[in-house]
N, C-alpha and C. Protein backbone atom coordinates (compact mmCIF):
# COMPACT_ATOMS: atom_id res chain seq x y z
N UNK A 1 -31.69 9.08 35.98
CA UNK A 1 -30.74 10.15 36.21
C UNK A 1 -29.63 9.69 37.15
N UNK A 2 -30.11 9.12 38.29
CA UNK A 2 -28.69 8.56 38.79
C UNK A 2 -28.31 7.65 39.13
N UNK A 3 -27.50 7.67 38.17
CA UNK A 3 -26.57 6.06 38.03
C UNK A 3 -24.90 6.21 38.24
N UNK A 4 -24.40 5.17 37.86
CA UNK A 4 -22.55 5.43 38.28
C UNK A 4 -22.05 6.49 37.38
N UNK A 5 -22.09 6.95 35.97
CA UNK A 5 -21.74 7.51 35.51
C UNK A 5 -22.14 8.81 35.77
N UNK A 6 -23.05 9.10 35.98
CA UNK A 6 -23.80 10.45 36.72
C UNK A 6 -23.04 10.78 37.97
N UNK A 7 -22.76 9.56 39.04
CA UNK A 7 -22.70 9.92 40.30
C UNK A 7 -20.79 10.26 40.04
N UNK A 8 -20.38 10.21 38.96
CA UNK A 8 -18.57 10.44 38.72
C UNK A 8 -18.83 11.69 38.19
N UNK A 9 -19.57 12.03 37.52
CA UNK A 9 -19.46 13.61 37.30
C UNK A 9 -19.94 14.17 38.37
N UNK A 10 -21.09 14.20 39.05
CA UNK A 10 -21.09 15.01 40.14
C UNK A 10 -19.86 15.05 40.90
N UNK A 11 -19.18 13.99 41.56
CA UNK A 11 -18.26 13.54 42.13
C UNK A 11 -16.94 14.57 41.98
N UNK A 12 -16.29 14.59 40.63
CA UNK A 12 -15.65 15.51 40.04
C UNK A 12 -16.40 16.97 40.00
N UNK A 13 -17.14 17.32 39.87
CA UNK A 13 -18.11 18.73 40.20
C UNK A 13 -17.40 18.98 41.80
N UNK A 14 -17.71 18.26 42.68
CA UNK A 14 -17.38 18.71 44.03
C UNK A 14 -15.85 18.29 44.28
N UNK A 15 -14.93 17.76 43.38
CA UNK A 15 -13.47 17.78 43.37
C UNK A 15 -12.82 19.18 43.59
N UNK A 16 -13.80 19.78 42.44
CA UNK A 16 -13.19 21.11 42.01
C UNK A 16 -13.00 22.09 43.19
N UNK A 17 -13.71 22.47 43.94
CA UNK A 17 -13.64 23.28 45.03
C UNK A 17 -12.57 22.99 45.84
N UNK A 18 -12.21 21.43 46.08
CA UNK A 18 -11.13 21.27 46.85
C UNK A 18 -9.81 21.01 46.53
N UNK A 19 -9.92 21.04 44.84
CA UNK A 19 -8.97 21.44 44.28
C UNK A 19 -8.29 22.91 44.47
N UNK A 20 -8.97 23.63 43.99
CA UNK A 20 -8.54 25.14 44.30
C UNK A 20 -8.13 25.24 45.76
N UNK A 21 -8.70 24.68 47.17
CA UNK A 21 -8.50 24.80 48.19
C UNK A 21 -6.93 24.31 48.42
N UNK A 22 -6.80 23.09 48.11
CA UNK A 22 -5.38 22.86 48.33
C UNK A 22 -4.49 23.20 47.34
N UNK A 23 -5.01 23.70 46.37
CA UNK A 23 -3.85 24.58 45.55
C UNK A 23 -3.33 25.92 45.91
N UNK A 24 -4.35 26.38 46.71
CA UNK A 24 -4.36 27.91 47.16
C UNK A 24 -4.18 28.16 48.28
N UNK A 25 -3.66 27.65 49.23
CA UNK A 25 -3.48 27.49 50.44
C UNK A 25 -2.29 27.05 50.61
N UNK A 26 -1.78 27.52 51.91
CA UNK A 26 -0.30 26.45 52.37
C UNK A 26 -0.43 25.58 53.44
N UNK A 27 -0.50 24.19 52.55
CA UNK A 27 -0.65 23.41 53.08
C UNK A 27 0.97 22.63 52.77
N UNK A 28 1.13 21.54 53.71
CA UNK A 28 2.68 20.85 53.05
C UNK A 28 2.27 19.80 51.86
N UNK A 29 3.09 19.80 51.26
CA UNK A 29 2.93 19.27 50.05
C UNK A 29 2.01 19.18 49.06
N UNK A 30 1.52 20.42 49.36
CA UNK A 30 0.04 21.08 48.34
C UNK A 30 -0.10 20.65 47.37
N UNK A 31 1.68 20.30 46.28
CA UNK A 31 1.59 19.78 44.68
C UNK A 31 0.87 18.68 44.71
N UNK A 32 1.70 17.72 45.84
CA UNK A 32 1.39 16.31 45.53
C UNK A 32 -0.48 16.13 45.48
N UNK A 33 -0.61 16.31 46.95
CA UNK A 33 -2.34 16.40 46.93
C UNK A 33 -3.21 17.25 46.06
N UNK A 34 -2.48 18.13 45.20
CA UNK A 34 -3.56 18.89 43.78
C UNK A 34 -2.96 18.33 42.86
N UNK A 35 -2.09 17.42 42.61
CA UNK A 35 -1.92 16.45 41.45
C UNK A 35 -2.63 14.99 41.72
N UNK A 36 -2.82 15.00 42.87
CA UNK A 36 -3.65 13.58 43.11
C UNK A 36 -5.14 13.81 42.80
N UNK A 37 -5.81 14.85 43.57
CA UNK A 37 -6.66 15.32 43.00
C UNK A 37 -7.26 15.58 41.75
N UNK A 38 -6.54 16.49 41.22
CA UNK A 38 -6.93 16.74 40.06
C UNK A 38 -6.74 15.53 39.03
N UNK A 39 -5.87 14.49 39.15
CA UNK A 39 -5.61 13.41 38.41
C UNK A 39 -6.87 12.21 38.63
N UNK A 40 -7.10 12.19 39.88
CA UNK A 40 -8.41 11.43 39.96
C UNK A 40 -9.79 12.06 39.76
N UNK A 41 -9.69 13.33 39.51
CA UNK A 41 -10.94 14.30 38.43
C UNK A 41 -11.29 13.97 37.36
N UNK A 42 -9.79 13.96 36.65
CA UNK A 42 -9.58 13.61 35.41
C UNK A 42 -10.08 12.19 35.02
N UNK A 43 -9.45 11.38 35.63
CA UNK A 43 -9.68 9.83 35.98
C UNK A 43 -11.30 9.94 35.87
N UNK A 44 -12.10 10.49 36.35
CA UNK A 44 -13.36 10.17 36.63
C UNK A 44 -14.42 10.70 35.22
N UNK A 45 -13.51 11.63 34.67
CA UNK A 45 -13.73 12.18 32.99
C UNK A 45 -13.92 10.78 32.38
N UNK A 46 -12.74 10.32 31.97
CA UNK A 46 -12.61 8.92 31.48
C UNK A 46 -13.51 7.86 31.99
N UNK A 47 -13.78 7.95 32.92
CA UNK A 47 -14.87 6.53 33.82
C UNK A 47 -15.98 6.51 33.47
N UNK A 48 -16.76 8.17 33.31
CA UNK A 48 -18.11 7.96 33.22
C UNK A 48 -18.38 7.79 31.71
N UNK A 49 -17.74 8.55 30.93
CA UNK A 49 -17.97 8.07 29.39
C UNK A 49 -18.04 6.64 28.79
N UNK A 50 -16.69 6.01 29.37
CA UNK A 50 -16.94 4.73 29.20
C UNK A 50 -17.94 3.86 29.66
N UNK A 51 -18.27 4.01 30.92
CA UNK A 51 -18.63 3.41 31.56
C UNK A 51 -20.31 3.37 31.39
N UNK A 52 -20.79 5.41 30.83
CA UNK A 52 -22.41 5.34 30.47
C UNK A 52 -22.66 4.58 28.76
N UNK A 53 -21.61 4.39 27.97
CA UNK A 53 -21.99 3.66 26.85
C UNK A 53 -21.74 2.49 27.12
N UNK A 54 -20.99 1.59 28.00
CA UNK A 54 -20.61 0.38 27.96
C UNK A 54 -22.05 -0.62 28.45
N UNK A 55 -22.38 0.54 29.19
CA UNK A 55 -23.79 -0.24 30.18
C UNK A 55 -25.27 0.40 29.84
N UNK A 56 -24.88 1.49 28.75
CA UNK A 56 -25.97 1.91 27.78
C UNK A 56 -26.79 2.82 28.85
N UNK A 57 -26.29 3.57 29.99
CA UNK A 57 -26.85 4.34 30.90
C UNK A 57 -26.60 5.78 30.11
N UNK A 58 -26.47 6.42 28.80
CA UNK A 58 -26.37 7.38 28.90
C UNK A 58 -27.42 8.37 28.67
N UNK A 59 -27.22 9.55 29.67
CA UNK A 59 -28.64 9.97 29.87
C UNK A 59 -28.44 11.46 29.85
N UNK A 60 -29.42 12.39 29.59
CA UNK A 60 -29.44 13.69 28.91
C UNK A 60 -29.08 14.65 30.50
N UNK A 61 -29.14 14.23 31.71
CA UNK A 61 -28.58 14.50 32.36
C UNK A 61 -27.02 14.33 32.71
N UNK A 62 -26.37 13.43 32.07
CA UNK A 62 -25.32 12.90 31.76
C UNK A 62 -24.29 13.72 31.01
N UNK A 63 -25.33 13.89 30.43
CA UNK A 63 -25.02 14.71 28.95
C UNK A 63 -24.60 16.24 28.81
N UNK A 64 -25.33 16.43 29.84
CA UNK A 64 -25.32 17.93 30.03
C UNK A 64 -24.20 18.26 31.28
N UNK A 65 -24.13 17.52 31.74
CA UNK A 65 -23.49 18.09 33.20
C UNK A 65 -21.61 17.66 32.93
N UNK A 66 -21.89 16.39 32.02
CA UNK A 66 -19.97 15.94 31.73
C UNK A 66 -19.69 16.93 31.13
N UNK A 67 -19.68 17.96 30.11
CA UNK A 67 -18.85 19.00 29.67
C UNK A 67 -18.90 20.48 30.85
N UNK A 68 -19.70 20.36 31.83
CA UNK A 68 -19.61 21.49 32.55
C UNK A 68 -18.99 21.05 33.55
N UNK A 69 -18.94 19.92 33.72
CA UNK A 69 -17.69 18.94 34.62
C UNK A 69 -16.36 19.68 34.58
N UNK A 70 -16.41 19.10 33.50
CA UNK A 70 -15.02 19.32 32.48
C UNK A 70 -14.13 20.61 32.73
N UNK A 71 -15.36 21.73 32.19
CA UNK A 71 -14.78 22.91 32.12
C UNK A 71 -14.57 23.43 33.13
N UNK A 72 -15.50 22.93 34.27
CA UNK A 72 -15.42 23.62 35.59
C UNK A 72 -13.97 22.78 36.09
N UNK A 73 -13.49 22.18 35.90
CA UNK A 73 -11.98 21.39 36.73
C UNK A 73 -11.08 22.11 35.69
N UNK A 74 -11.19 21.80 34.51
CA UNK A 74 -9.97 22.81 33.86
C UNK A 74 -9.70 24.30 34.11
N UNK A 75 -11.21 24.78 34.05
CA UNK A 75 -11.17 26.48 34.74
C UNK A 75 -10.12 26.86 35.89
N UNK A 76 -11.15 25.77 36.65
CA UNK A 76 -10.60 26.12 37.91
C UNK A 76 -9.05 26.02 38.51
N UNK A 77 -8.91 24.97 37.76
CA UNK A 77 -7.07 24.03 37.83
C UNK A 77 -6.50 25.20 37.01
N UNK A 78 -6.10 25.72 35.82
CA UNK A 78 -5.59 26.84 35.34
C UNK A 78 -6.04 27.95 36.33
N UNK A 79 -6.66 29.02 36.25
CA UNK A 79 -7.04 29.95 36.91
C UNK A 79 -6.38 29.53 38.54
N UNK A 80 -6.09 28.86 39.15
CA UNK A 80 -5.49 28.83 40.51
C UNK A 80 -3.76 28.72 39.69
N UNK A 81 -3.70 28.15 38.71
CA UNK A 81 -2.38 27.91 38.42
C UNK A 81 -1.78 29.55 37.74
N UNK A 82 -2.81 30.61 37.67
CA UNK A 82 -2.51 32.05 37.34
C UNK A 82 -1.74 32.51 38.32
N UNK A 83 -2.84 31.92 39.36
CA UNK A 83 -2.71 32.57 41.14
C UNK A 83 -1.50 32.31 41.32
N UNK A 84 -1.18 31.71 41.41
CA UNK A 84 0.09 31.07 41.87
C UNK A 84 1.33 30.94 41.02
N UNK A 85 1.35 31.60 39.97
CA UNK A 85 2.58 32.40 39.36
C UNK A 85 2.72 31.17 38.07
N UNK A 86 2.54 30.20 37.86
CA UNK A 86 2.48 29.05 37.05
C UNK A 86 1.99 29.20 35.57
N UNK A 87 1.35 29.96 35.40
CA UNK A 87 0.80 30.06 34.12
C UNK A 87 0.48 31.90 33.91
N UNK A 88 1.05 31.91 32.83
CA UNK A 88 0.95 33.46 32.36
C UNK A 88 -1.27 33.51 32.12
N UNK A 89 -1.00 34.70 32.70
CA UNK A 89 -2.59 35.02 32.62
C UNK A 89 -3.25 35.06 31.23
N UNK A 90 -2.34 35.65 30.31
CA UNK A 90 -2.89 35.41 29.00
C UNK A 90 -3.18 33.95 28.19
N UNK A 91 -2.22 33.26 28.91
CA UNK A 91 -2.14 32.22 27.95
C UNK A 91 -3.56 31.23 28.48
N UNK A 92 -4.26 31.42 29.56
CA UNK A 92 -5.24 30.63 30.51
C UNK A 92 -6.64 31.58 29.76
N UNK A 93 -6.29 33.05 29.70
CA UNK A 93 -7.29 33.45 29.01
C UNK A 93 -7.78 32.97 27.67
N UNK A 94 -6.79 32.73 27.00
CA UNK A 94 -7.01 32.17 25.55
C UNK A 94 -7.86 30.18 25.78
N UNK A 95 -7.41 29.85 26.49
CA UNK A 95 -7.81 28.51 27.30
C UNK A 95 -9.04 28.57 27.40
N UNK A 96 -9.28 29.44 28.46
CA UNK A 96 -10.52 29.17 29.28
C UNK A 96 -11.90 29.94 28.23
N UNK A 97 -11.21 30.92 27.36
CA UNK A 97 -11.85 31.44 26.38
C UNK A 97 -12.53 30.82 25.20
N UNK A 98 -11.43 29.36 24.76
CA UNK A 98 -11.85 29.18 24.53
C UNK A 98 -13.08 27.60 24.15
N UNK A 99 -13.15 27.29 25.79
CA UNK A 99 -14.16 26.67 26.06
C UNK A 99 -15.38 27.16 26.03
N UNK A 100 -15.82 28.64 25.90
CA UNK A 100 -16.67 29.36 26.50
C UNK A 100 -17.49 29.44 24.79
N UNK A 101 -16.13 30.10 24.12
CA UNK A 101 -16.49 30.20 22.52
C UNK A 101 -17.07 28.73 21.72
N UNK A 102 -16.41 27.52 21.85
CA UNK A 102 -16.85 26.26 21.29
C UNK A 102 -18.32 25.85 22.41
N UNK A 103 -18.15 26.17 23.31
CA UNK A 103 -19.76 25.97 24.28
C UNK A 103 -20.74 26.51 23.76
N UNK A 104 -20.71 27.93 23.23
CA UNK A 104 -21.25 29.16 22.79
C UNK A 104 -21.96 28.13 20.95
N UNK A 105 -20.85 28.02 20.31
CA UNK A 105 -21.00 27.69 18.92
C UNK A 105 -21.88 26.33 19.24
N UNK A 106 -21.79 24.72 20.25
CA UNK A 106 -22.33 24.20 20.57
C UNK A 106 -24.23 24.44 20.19
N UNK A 107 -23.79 25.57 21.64
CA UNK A 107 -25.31 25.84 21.69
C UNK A 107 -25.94 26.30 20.39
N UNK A 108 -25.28 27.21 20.04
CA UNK A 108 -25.75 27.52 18.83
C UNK A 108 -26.75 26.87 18.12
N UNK A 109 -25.32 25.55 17.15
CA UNK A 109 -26.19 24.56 16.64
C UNK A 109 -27.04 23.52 17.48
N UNK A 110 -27.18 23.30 18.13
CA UNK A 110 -28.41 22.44 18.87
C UNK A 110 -29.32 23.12 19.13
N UNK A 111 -29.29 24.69 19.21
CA UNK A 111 -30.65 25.27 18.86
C UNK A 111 -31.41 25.21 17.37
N UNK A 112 -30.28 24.84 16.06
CA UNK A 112 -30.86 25.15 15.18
C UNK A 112 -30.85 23.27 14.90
N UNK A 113 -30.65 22.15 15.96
CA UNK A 113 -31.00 20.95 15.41
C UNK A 113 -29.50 20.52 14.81
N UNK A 114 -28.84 20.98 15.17
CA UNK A 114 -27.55 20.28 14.74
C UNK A 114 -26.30 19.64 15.85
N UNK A 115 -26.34 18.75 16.10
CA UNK A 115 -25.55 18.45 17.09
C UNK A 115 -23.65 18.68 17.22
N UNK A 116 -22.34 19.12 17.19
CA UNK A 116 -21.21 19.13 16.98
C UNK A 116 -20.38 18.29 18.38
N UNK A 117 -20.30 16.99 17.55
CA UNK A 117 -19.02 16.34 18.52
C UNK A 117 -17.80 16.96 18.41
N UNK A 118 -17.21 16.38 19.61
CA UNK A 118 -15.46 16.23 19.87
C UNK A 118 -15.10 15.34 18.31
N UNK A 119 -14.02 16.48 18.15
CA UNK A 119 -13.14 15.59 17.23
C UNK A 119 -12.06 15.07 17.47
N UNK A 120 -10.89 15.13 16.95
CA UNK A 120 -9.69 14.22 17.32
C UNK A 120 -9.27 15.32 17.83
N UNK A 121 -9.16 16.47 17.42
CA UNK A 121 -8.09 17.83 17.74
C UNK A 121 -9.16 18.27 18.98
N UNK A 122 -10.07 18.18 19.31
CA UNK A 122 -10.66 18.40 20.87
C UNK A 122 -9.89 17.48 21.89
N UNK A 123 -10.00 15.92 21.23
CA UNK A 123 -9.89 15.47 22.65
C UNK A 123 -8.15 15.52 22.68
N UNK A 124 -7.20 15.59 21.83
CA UNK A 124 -5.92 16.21 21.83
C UNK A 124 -5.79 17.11 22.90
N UNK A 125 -6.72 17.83 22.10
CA UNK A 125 -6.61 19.17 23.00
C UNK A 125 -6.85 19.36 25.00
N UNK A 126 -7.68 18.25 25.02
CA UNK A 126 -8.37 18.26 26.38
C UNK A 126 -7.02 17.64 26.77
N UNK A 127 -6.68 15.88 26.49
CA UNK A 127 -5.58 15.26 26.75
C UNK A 127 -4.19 16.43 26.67
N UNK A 128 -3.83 17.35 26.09
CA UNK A 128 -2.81 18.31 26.74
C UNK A 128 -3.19 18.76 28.09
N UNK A 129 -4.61 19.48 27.51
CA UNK A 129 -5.00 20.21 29.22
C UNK A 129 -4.52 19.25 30.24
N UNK A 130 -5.12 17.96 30.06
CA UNK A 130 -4.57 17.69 31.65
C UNK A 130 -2.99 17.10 31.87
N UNK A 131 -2.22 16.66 30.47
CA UNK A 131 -0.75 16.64 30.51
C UNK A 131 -0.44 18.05 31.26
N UNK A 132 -0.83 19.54 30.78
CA UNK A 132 -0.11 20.29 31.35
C UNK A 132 -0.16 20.84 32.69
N UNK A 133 -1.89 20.80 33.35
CA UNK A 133 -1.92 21.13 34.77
C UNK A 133 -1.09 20.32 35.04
N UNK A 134 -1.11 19.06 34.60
CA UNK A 134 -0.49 17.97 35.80
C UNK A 134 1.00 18.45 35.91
N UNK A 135 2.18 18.86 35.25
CA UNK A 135 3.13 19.14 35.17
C UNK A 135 2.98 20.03 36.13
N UNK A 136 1.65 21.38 34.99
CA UNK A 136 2.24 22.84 36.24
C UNK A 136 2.05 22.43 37.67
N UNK A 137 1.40 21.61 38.02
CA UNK A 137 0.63 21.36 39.30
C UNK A 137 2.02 20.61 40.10
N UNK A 138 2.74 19.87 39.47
CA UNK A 138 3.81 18.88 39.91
C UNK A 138 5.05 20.29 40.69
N UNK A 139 5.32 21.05 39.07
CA UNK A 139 6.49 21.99 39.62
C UNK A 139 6.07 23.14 40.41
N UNK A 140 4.74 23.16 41.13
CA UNK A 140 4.49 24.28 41.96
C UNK A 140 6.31 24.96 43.21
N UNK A 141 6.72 24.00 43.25
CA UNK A 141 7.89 23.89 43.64
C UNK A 141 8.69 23.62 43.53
N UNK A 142 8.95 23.32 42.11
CA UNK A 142 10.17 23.14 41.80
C UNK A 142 10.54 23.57 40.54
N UNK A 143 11.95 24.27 40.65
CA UNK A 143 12.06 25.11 39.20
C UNK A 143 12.90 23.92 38.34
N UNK A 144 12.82 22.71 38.24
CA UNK A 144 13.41 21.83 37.83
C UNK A 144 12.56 21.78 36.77
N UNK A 145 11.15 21.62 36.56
CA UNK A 145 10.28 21.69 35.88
C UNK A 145 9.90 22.34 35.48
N UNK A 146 10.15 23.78 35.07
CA UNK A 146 9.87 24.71 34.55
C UNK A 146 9.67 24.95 32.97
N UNK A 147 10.63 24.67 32.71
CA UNK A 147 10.96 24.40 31.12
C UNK A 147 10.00 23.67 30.46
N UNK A 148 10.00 22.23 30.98
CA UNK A 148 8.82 21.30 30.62
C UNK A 148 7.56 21.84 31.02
N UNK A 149 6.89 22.39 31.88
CA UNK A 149 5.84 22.98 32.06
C UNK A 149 5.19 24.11 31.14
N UNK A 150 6.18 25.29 30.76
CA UNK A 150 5.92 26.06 29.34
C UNK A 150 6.26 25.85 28.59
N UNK A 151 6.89 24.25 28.17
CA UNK A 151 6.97 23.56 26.63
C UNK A 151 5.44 23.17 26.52
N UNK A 152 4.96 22.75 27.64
CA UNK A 152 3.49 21.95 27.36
C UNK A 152 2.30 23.11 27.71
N UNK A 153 2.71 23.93 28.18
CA UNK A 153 1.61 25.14 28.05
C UNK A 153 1.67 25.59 26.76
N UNK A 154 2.67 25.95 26.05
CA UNK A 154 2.78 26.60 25.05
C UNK A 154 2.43 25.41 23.78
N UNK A 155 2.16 24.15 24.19
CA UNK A 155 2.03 23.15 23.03
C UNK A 155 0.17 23.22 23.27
N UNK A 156 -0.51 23.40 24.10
CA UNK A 156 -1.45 23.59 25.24
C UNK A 156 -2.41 24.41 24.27
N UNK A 157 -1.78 25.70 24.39
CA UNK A 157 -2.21 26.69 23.82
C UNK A 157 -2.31 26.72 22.23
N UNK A 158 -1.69 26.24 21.53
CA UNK A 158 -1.11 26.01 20.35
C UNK A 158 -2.63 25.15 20.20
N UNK A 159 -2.53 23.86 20.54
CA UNK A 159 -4.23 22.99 20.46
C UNK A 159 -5.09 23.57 19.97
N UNK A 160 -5.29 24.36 21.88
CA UNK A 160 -6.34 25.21 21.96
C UNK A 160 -6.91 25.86 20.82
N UNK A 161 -6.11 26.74 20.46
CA UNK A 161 -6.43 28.18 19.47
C UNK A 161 -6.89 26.74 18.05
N UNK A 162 -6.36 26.42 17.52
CA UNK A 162 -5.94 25.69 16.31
C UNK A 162 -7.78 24.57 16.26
N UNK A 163 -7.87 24.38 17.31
CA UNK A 163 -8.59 23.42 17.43
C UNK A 163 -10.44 24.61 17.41
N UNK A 164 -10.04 25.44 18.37
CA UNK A 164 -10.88 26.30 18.25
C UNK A 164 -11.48 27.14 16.83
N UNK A 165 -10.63 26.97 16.12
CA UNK A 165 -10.73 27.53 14.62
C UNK A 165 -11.13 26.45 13.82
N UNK A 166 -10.63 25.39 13.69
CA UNK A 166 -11.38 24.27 13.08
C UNK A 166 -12.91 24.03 13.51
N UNK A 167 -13.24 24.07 14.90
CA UNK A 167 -14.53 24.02 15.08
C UNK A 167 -15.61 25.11 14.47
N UNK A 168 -15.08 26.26 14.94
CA UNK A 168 -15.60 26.98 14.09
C UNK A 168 -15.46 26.87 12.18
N UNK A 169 -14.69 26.74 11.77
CA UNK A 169 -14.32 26.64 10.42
C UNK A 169 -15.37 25.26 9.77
N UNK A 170 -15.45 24.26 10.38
CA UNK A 170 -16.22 23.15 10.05
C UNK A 170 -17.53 23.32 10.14
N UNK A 171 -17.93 24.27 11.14
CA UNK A 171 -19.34 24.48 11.43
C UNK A 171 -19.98 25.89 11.32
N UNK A 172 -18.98 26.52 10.30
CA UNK A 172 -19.73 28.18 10.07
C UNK A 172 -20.62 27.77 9.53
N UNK A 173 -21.73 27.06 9.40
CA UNK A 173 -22.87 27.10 8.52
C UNK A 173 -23.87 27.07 9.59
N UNK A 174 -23.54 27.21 10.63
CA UNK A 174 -24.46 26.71 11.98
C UNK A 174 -24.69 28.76 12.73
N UNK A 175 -23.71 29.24 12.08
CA UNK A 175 -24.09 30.74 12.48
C UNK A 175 -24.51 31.59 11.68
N UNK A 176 -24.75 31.45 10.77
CA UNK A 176 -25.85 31.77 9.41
C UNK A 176 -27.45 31.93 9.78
N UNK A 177 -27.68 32.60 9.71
CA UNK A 177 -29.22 32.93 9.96
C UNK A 177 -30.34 31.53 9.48
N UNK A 178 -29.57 31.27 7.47
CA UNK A 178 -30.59 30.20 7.14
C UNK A 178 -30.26 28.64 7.25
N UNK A 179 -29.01 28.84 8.44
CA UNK A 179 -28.95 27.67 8.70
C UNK A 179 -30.06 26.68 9.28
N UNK A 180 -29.95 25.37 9.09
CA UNK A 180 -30.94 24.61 10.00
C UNK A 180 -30.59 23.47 9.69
């Protein structure tokens, strides 16, 4: 159970809290340090995946805790970016919604013995998520960036939904009663 790739998701697990802290607070230069942050969260997404197949450490604790990693830094990074006037509340609802819904369908099938990877339009989708905190997170102060920030929320969202329907659409046979 614990090895390097384990110890980067926990790692990122306890990012998150101090993410929101210096996003939510006035501190000086709050952007810079919740774009550093959250960028070396992200960073640590990328590390342990590679890093638990490269060295063949990957482990069902591993397994379980990198997508709640995940969701818990994106949650949290949007939802402070509500707070703070950056992101329309609806559009984070549809977001954060729908991690909850493809988690949900997940479980589903691995109760009935069917496993559902990331496809290309997931990890698209994730790779926006963190193109766009990082932006919203950049223009917390500056309306220079504005434009670009709800070009890439709204490209964000667009993923999201699109990607969310394919998962479901590929795997309605997994919410069928005689599925198995």
């Amino acid at each position: 159970m614990w090895n390097i790739p384990n110890a980067l998701t926990l790692f990122r697990i306890f990012l998150v809290p101090l993410l929101v802290v210096v996003l939510l607070t006035e501190i000086p230069d709050k952007e810079y340090w919740g774009l550093g942050i959250f960028l070396l969260a992200a960073l640590t997404d990328a590390l342990d995946g590679i890093i638990a197949r490269r060295t063949k450490k990957v482990t069902t604790t591993g397994a379980m805790l990198d997508p709640i990693a995940d969701k818990l830094l994106m949650s949290a990074a949007f939802i402070s970016l509500v707070e703070l006037q950056q992101a329309p509340a609806w559009m984070v609802t549809l977001i954060v919604g729908r991690e909850f819904a493809v988690t949900a369908l997940r479980l589903i099938a691995l109760e009935k013995g069917v496993a559902i990877s990331a496809n290309w339009l997931g990890k698209a989708k994730t790779t926006s998520q963190i193109i766009t905190v990082s932006i919203l997170i950049f223009s917390i102060n500056s309306d220079r960036w504005h434009v670009i920030a709800l070009t890439a929320l709204w490209i964000t969202v667009l993923l999201t939904v699109v990607s969310m329907v394919v998962y479901f659409w590929q795997n309605r046979g997994v919410l069928t009663e005689d599925a198995k």
